[in-house]
N, C-alpha and C. Protein backbone atom coordinates (compact mmCIF):
# COMPACT_ATOMS: atom_id res chain seq x y z
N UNK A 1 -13.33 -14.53 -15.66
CA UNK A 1 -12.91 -13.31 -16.31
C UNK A 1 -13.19 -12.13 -15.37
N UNK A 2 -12.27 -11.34 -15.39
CA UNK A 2 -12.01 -10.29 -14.58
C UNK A 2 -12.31 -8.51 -15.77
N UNK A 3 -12.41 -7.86 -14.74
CA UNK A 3 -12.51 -6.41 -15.58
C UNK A 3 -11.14 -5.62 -15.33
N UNK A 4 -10.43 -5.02 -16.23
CA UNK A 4 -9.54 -4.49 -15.50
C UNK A 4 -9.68 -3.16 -16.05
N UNK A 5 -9.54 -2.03 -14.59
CA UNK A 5 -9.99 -0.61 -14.63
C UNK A 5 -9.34 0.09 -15.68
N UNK A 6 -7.82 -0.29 -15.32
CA UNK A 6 -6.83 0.32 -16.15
C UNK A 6 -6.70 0.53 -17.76
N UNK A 7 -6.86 -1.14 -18.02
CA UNK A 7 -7.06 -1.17 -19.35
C UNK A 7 -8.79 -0.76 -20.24
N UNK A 8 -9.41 -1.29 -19.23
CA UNK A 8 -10.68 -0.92 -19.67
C UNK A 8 -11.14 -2.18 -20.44
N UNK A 9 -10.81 -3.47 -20.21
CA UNK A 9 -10.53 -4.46 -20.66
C UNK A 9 -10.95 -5.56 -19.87
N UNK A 10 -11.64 -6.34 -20.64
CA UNK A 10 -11.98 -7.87 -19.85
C UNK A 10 -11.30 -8.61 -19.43
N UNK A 11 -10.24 -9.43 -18.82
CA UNK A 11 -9.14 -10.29 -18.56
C UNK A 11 -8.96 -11.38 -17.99
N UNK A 12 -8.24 -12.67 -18.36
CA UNK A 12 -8.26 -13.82 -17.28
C UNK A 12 -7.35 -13.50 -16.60
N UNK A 13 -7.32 -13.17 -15.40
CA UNK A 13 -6.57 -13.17 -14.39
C UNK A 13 -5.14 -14.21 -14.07
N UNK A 14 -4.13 -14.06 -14.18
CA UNK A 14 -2.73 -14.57 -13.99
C UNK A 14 -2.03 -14.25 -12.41
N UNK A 15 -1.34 -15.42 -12.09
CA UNK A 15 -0.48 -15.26 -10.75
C UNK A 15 0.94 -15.29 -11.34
N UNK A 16 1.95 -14.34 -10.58
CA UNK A 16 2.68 -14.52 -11.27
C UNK A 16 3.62 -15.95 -10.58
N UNK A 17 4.34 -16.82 -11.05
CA UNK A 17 4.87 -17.97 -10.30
C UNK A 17 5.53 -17.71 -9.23
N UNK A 18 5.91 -18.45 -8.10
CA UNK A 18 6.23 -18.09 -6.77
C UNK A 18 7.34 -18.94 -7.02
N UNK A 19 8.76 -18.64 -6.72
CA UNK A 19 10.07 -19.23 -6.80
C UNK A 19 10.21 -20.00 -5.41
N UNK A 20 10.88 -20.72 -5.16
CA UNK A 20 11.25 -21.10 -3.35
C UNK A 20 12.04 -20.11 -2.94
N UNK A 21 13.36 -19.82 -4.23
CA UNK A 21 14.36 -18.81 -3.09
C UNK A 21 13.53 -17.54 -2.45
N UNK A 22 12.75 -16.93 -3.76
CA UNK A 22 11.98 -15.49 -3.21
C UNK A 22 11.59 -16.03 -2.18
N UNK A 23 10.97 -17.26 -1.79
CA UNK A 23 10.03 -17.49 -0.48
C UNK A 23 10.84 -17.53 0.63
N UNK A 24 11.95 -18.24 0.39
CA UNK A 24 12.54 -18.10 1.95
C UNK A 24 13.50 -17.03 2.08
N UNK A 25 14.52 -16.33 0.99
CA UNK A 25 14.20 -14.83 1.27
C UNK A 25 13.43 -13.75 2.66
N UNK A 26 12.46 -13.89 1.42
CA UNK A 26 11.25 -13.05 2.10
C UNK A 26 11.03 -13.53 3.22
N UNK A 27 11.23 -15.01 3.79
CA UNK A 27 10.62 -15.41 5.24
C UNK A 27 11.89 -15.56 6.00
N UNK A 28 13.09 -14.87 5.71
CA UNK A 28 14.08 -14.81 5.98
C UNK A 28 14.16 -13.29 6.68
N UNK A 29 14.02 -12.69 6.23
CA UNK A 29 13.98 -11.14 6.28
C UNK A 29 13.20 -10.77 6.88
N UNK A 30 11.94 -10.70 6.76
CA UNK A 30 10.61 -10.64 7.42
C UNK A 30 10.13 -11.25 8.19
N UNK A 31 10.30 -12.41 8.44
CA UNK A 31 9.93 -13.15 9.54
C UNK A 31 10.26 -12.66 11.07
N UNK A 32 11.36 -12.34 10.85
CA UNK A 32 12.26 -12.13 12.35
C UNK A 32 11.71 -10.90 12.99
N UNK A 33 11.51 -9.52 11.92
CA UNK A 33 11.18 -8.12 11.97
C UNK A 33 9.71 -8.53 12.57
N UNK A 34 8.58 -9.64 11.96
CA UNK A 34 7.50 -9.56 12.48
C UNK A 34 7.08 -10.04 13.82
N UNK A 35 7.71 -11.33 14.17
CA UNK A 35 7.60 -11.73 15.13
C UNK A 35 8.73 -10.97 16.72
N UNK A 36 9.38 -10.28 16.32
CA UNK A 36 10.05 -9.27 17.38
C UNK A 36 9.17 -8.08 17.25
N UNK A 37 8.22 -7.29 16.27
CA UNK A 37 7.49 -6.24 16.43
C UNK A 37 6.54 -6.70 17.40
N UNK A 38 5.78 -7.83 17.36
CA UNK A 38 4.85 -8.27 18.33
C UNK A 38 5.03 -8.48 19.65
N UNK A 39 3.81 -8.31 19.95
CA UNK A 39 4.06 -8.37 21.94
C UNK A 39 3.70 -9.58 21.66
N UNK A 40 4.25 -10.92 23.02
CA UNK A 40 4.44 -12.43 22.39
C UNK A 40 2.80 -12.81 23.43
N UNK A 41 1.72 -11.96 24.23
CA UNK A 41 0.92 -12.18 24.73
C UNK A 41 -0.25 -11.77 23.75
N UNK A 42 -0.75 -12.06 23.29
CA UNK A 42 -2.29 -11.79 22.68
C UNK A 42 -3.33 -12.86 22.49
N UNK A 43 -4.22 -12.71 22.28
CA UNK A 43 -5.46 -13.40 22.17
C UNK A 43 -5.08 -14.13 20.93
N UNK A 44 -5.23 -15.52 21.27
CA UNK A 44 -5.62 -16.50 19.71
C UNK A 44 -7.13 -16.04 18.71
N UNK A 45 -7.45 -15.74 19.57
CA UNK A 45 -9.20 -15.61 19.15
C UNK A 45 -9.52 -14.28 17.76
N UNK A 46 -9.27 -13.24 18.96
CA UNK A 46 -9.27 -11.85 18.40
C UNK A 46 -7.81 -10.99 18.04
N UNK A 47 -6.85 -11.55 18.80
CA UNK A 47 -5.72 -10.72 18.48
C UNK A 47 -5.43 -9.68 19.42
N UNK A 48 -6.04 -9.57 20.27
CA UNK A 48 -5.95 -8.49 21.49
C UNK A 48 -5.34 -7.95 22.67
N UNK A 49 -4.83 -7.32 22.51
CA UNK A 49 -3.44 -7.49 23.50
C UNK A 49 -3.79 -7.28 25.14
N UNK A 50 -4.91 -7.19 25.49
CA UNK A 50 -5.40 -6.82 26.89
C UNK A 50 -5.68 -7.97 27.86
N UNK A 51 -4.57 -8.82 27.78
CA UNK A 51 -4.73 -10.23 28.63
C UNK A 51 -4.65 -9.93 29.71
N UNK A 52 -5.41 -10.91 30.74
CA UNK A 52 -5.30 -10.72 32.53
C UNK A 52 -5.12 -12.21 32.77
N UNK A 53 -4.46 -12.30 33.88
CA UNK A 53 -4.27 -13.59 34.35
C UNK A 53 -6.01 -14.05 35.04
N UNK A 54 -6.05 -15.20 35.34
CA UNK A 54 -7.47 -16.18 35.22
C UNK A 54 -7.85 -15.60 37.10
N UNK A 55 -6.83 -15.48 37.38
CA UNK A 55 -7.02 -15.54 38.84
C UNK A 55 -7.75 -13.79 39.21
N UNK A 56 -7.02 -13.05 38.40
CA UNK A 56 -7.95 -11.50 38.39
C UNK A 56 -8.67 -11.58 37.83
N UNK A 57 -9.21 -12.51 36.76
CA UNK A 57 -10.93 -12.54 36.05
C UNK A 57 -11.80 -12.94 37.46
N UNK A 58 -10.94 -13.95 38.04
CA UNK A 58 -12.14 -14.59 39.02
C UNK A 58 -12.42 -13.51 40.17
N UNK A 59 -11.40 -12.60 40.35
CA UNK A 59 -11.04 -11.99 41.84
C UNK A 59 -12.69 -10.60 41.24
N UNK A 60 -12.64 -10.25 40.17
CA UNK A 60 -13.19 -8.98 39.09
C UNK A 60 -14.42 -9.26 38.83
N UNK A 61 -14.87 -11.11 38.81
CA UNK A 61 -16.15 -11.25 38.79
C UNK A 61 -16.35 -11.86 37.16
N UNK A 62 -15.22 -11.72 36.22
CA UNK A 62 -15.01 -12.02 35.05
C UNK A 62 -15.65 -13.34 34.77
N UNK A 63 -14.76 -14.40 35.38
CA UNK A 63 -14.74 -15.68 35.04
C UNK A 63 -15.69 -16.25 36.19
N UNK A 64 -16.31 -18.06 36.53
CA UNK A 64 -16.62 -18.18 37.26
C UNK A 64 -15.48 -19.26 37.74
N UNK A 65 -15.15 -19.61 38.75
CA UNK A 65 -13.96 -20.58 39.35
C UNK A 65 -14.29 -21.58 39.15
């Protein structure tokens, strides 16, 4: 059970059902817009877009060879 601010009211919480068409729709439309907004280099880890190739970590003192 949930509180809800609005009502001022105790509540069991509901999802509303997820259709397939809305889903591929939506991953129709959006998909394309998200993955072209992105730069296609970033970190798996953190997400970070400040990649260097391995060979300037080593040249920088970064990495060890």
């Amino acid at each position: 059970m949930k509180f809800c601010t609005n009502c001022k009211r105790t509540v069991r919480p509901t999802k509303k059902p997820w259709s397939w068409l809305e889903f591929f729709v939506f991953l129709g439309i959006f998909y394309p817009i998200y993955r072209i907004s992105l730069p296609t280099d970033r970190c798996v880890i953190c997400g970070g877009k400040t990649l260097i190739s391995r060979k300037k970590a080593v040249s920088e003192g970064l990495l060890e060879a």
